[in-house]
C-alpha atoms as a PDB file:
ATOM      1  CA  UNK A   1       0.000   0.000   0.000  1.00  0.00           C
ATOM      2  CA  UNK A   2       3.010   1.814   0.879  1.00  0.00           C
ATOM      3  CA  UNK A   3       3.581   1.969  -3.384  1.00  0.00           C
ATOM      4  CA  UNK A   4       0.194   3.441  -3.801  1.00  0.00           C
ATOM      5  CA  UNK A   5       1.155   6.477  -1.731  1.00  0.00           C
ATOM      6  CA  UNK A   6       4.486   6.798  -3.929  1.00  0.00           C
ATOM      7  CA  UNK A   7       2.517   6.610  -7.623  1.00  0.00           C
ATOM      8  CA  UNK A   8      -0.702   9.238  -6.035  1.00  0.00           C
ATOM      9  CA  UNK A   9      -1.153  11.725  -8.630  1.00  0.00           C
ATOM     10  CA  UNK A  10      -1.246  14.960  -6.393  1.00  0.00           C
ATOM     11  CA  UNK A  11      -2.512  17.250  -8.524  1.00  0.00           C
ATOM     12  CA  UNK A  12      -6.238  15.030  -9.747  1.00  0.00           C
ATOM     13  CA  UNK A  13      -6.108  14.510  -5.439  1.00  0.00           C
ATOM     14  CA  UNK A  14      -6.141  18.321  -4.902  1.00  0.00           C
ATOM     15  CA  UNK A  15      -8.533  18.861  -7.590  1.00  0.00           C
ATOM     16  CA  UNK A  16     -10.443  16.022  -6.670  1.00  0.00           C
ATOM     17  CA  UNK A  17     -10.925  17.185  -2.943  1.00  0.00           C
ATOM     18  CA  UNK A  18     -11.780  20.721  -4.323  1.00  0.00           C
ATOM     19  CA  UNK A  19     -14.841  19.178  -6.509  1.00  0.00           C
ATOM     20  CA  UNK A  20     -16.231  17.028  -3.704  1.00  0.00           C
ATOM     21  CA  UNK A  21     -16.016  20.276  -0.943  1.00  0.00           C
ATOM     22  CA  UNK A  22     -17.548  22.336  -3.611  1.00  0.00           C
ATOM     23  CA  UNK A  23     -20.099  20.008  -4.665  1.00  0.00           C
ATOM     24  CA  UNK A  24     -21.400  19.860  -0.831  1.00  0.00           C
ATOM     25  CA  UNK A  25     -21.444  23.484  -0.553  1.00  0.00           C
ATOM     26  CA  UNK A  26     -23.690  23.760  -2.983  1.00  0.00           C
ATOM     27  CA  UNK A  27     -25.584  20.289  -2.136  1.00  0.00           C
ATOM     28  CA  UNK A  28     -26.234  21.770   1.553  1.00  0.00           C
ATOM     29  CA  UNK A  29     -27.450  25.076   0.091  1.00  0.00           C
ATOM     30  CA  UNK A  30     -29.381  25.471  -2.715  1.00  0.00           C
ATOM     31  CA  UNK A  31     -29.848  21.941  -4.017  1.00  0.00           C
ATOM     32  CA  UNK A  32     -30.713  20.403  -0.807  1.00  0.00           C
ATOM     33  CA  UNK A  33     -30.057  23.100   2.218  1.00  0.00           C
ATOM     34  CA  UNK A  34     -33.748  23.828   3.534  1.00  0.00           C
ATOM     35  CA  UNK A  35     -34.086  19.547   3.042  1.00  0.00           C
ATOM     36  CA  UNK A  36     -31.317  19.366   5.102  1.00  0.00           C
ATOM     37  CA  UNK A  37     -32.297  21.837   7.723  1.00  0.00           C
ATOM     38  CA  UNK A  38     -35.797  20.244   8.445  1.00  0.00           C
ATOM     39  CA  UNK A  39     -34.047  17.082   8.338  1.00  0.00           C
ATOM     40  CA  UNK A  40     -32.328  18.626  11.847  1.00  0.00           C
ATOM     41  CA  UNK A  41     -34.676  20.677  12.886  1.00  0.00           C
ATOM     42  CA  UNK A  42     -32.688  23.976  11.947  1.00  0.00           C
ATOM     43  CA  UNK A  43     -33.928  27.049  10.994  1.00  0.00           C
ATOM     44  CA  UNK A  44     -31.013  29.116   9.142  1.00  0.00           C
ATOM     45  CA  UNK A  45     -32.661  32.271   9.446  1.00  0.00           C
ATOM     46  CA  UNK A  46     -33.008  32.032  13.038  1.00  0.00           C
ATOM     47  CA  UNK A  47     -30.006  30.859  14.210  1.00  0.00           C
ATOM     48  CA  UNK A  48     -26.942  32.252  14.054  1.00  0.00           C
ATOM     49  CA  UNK A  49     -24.556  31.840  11.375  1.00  0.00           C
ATOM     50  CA  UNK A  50     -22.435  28.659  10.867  1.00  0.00           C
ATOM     51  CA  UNK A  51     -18.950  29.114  11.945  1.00  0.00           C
ATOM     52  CA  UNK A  52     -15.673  28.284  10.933  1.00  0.00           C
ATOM     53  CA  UNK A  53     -15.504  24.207  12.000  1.00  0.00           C
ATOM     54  CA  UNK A  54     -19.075  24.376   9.897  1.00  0.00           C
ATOM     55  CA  UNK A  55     -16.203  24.871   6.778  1.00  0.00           C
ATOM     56  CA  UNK A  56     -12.607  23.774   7.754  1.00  0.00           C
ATOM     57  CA  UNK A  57     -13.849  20.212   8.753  1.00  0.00           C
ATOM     58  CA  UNK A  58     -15.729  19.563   5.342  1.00  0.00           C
ATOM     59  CA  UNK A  59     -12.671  20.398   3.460  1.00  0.00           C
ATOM     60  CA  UNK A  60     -10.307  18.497   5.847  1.00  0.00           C
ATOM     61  CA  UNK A  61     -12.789  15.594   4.860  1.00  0.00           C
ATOM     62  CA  UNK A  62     -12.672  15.821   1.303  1.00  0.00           C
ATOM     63  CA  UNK A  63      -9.345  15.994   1.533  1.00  0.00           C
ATOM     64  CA  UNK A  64      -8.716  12.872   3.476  1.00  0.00           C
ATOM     65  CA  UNK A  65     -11.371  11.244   1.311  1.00  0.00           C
ATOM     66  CA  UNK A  66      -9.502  11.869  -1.614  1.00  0.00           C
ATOM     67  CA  UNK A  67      -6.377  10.743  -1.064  1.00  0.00           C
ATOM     68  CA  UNK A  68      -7.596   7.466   0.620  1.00  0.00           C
ATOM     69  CA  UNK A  69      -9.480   7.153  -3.104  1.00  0.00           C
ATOM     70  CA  UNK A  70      -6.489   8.015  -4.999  1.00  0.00           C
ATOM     71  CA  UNK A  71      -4.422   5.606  -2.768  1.00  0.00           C
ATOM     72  CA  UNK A  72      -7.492   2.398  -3.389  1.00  0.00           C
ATOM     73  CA  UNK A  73      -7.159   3.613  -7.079  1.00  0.00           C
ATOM     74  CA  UNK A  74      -3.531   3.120  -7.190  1.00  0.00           C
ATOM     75  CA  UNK A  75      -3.114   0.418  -5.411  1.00  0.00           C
ATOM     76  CA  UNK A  76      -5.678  -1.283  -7.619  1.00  0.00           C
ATOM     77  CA  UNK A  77      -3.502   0.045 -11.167  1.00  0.00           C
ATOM     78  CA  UNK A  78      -3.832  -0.505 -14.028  1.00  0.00           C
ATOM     79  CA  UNK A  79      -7.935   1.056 -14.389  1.00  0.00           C
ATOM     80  CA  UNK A  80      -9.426   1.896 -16.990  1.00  0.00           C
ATOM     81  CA  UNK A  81     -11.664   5.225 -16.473  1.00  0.00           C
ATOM     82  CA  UNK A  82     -14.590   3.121 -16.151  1.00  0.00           C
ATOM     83  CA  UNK A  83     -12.984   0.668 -13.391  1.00  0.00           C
ATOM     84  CA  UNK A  84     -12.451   3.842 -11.446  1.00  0.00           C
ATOM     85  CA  UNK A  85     -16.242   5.325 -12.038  1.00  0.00           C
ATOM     86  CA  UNK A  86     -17.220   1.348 -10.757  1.00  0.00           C
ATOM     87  CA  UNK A  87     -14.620   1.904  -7.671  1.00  0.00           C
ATOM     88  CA  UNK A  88     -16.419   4.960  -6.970  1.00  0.00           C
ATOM     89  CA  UNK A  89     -19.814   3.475  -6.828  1.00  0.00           C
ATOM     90  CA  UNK A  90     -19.122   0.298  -4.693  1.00  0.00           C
ATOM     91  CA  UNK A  91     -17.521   2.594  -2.197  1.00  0.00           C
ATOM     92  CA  UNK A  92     -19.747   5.623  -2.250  1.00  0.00           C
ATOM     93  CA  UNK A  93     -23.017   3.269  -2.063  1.00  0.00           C
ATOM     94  CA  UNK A  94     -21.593   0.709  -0.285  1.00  0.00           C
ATOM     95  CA  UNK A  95     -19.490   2.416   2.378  1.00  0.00           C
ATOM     96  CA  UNK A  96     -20.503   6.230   2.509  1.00  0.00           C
ATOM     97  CA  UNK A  97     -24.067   6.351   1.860  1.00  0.00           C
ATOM     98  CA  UNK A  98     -24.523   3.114   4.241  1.00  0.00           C
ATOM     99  CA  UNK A  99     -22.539   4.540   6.772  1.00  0.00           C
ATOM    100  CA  UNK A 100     -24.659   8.047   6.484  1.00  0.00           C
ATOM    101  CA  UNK A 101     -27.697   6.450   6.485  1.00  0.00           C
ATOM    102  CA  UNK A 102     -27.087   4.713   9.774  1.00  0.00           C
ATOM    103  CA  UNK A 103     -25.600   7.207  11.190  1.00  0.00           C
ATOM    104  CA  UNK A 104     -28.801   9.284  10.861  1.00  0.00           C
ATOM    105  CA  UNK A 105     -30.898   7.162  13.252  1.00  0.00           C
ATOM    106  CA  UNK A 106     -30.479   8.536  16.286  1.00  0.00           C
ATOM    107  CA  UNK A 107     -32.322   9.546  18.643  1.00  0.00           C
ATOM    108  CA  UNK A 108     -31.841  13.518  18.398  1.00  0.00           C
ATOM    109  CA  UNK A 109     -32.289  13.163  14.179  1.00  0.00           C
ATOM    110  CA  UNK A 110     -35.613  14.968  13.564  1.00  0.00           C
ATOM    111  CA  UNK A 111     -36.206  13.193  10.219  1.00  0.00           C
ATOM    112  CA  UNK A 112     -33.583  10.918  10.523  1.00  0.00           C
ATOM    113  CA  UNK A 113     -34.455   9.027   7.039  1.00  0.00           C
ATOM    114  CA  UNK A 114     -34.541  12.380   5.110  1.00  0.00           C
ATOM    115  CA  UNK A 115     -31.468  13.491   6.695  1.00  0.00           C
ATOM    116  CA  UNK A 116     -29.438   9.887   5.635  1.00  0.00           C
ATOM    117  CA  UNK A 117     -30.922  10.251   1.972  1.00  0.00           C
ATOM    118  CA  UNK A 118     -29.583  14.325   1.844  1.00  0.00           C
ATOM    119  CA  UNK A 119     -26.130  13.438   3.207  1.00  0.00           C
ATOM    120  CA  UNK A 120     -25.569   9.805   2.240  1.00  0.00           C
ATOM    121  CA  UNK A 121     -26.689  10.586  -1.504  1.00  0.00           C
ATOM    122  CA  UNK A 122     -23.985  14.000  -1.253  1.00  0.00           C
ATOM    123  CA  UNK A 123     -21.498  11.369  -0.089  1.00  0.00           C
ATOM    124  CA  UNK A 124     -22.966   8.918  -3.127  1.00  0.00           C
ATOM    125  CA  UNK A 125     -22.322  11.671  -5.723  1.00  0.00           C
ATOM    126  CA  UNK A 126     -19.567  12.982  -3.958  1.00  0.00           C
ATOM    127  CA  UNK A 127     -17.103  10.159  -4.114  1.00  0.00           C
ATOM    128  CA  UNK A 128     -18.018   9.187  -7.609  1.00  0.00           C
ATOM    129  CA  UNK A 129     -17.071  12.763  -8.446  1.00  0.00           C
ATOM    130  CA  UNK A 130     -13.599  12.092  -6.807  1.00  0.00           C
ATOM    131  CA  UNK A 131     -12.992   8.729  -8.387  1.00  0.00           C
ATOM    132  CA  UNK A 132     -14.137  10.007 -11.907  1.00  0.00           C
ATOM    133  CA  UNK A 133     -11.275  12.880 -11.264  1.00  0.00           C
ATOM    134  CA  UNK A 134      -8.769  10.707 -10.075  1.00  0.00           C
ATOM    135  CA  UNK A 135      -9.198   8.056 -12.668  1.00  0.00           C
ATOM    136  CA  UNK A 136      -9.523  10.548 -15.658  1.00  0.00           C
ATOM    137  CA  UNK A 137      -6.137  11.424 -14.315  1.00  0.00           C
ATOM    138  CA  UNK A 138      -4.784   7.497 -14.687  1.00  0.00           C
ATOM    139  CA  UNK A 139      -5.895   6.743 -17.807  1.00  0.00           C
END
């Protein structure tokens, strides 16, 4: 795994975390923001605004995200574009939206079913997104 690290193609990782932190900004805004927010039980323009965690930590995430794709993706060389895409899938069904989705059933989760589909389905998109970047990159 240690090889994967050494053949990561930095530049489709930056890019790639850029696109999925961009994406969610404007997946928890104007696609799917007031969704979200009932979801929770927020009210936006009631409460104060967001701060800075409510950015930093999203972008940390895509970050970390990314290069744990572009290491799988390496590690799993040669792909073709579409082996990537199919990478992407498996683990942004199978691991993030899962994972978000089970996540949102607790106890404190308003609509915890609507607030799995807004944020597992952002994850979903979100890590095809970075594998489609990534592998355009290795082809």
């Amino acid at each position: 795994m240690l090889t994967a690290f050494a053949h990561l193609n930095w530049l489709a990782v930056v890019l790639a975390a850029l696109a999925y932190y961009l994406l969610g900004a404007v997946w928890f805004t104007p696609l799917f923001g007031k969704a979200w927010d009932r979801s929770i039980g927020h009210d936006r323009s009631k409460a104060p605004k967001f701060g800075p965690d409510y950015y930093f930590v999203p972008l940390i995430s895509a970050v970390i995200v990314s290069l744990s794709l572009g290491m799988i993706l390496a590690a799993l060389a040669p792909l073709g574009f579409g082996d990537a895409l199919l990478v992407g899938v498996v683990i942004g069904l199978g691991v993030a939206a899962a994972v978000s989705i089970n996540n949102a059933l607790t106890p404190h989760t308003r609509h915890p079913y609507l607030f799995g589909a807004v944020t597992g389905g952002y994850h979903f998109v979100g890590i095809i997104v970075v594998s489609a970047i990534i592998g355009a990159f290795s082809v």
